[in-house]
N, C-alpha and C. Protein backbone atom coordinates (compact mmCIF):
# COMPACT_ATOMS: atom_id res chain seq x y z
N UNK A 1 115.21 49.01 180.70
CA UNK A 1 115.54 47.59 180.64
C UNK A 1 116.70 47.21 181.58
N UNK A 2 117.69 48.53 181.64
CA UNK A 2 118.57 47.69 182.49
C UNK A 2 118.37 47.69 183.81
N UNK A 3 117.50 48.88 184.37
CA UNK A 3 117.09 48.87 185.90
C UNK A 3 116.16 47.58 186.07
N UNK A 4 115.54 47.17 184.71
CA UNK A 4 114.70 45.93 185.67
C UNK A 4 115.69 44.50 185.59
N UNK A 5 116.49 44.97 184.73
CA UNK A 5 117.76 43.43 185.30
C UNK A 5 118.22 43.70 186.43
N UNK A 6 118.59 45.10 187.02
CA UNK A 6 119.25 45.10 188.07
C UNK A 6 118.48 44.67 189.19
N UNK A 7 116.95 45.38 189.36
CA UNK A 7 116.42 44.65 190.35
C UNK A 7 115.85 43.36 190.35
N UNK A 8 116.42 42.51 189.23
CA UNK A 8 115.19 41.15 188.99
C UNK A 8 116.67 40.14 189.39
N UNK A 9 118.01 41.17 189.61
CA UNK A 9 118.48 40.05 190.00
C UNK A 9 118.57 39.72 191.03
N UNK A 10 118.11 40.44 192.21
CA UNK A 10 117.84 39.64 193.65
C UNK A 10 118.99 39.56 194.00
N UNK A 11 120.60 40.73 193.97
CA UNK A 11 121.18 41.34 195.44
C UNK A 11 121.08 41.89 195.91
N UNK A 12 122.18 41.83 196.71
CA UNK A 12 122.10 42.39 198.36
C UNK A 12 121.79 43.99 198.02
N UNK A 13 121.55 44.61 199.26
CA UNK A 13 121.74 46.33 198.95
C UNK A 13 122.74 46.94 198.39
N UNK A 14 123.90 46.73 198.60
CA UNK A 14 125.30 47.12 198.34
C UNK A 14 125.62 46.69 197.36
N UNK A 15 125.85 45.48 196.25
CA UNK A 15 125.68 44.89 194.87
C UNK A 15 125.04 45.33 194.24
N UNK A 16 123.56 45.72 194.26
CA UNK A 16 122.73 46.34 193.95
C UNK A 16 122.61 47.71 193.24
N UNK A 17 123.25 48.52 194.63
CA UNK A 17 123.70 49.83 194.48
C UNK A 17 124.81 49.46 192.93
N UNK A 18 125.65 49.12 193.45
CA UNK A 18 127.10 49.14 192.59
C UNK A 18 126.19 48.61 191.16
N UNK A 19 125.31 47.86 190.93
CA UNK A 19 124.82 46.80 189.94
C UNK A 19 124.09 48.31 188.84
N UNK A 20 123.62 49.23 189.79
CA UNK A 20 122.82 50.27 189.36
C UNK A 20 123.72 51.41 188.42
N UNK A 21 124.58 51.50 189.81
CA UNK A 21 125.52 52.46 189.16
C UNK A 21 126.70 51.98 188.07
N UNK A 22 126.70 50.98 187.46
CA UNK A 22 127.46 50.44 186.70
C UNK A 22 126.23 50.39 185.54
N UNK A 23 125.13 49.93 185.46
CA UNK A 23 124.20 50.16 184.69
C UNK A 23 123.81 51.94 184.36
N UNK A 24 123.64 52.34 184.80
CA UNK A 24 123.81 53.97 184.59
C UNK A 24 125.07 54.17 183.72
N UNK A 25 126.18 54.11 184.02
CA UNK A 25 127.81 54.47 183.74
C UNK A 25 127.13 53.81 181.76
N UNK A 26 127.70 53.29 182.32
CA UNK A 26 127.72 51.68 180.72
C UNK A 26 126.56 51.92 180.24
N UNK A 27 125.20 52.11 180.53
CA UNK A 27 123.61 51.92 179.45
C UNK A 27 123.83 53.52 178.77
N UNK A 28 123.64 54.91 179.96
CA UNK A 28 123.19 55.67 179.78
C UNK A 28 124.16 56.66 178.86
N UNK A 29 125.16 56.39 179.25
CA UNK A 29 126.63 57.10 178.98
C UNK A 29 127.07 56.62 177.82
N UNK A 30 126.30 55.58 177.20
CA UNK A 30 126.88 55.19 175.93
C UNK A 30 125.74 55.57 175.17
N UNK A 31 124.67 55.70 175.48
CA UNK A 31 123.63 55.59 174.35
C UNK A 31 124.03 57.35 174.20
N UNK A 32 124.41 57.85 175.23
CA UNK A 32 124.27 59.79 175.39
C UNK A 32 125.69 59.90 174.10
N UNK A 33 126.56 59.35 173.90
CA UNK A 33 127.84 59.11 173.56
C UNK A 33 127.91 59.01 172.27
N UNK A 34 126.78 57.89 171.92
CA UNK A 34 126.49 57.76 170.60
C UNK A 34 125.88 58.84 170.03
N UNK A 35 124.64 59.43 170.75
CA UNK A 35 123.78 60.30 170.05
C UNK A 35 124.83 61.57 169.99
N UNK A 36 125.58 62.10 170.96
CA UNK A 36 126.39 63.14 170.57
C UNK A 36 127.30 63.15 169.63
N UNK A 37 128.19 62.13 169.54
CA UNK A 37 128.92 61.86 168.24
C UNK A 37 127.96 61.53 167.09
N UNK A 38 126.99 61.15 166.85
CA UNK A 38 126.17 61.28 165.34
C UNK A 38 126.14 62.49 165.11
N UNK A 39 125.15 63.11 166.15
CA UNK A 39 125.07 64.92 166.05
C UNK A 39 126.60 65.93 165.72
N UNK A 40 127.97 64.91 165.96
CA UNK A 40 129.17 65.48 166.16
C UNK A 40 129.79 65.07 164.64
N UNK A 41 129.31 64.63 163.79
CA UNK A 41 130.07 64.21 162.75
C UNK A 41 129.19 64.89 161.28
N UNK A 42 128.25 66.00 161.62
CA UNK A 42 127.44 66.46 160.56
C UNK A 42 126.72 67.98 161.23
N UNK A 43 126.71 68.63 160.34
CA UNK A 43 125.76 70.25 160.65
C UNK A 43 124.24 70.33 160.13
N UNK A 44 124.15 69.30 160.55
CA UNK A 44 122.78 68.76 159.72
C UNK A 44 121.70 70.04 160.38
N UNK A 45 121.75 69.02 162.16
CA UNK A 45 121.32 69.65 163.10
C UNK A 45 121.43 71.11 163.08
N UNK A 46 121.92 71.50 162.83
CA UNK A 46 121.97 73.30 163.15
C UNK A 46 121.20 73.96 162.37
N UNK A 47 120.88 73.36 161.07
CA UNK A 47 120.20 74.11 160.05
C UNK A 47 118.73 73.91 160.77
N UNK A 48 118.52 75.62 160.48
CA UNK A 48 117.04 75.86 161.13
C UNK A 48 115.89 75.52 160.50
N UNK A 49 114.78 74.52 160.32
CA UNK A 49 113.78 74.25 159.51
C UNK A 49 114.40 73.31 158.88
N UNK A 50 115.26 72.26 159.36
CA UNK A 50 115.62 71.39 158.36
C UNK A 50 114.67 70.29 158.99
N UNK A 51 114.03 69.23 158.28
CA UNK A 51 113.29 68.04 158.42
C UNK A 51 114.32 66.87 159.22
């Protein structure tokens, strides 16, 4: 979703770029951030055969 805002907004190459890599930083890095700290606050995960 956020790569197609970046390209639906129609800048330049160089905005673009930066528009991408700020969308990467901020979308990807937070959703990765969240899922590691859930996984980081319980040993749920480790147990083998757990549902």
């Amino acid at each position: 979703p956020m790569l197609v805002a970046v390209a639906a907004s129609g800048t330049s190459a160089a905005a673009g770029l930066v528009w991408l890599w700020a969308a990467f930083a901020l979308g990807y890095m937070a959703a990765r951030a969240v899922t590691l700290g859930l996984r980081a606050r319980s040993d749920r995960w480790m147990v083998l055969g757990s549902p």
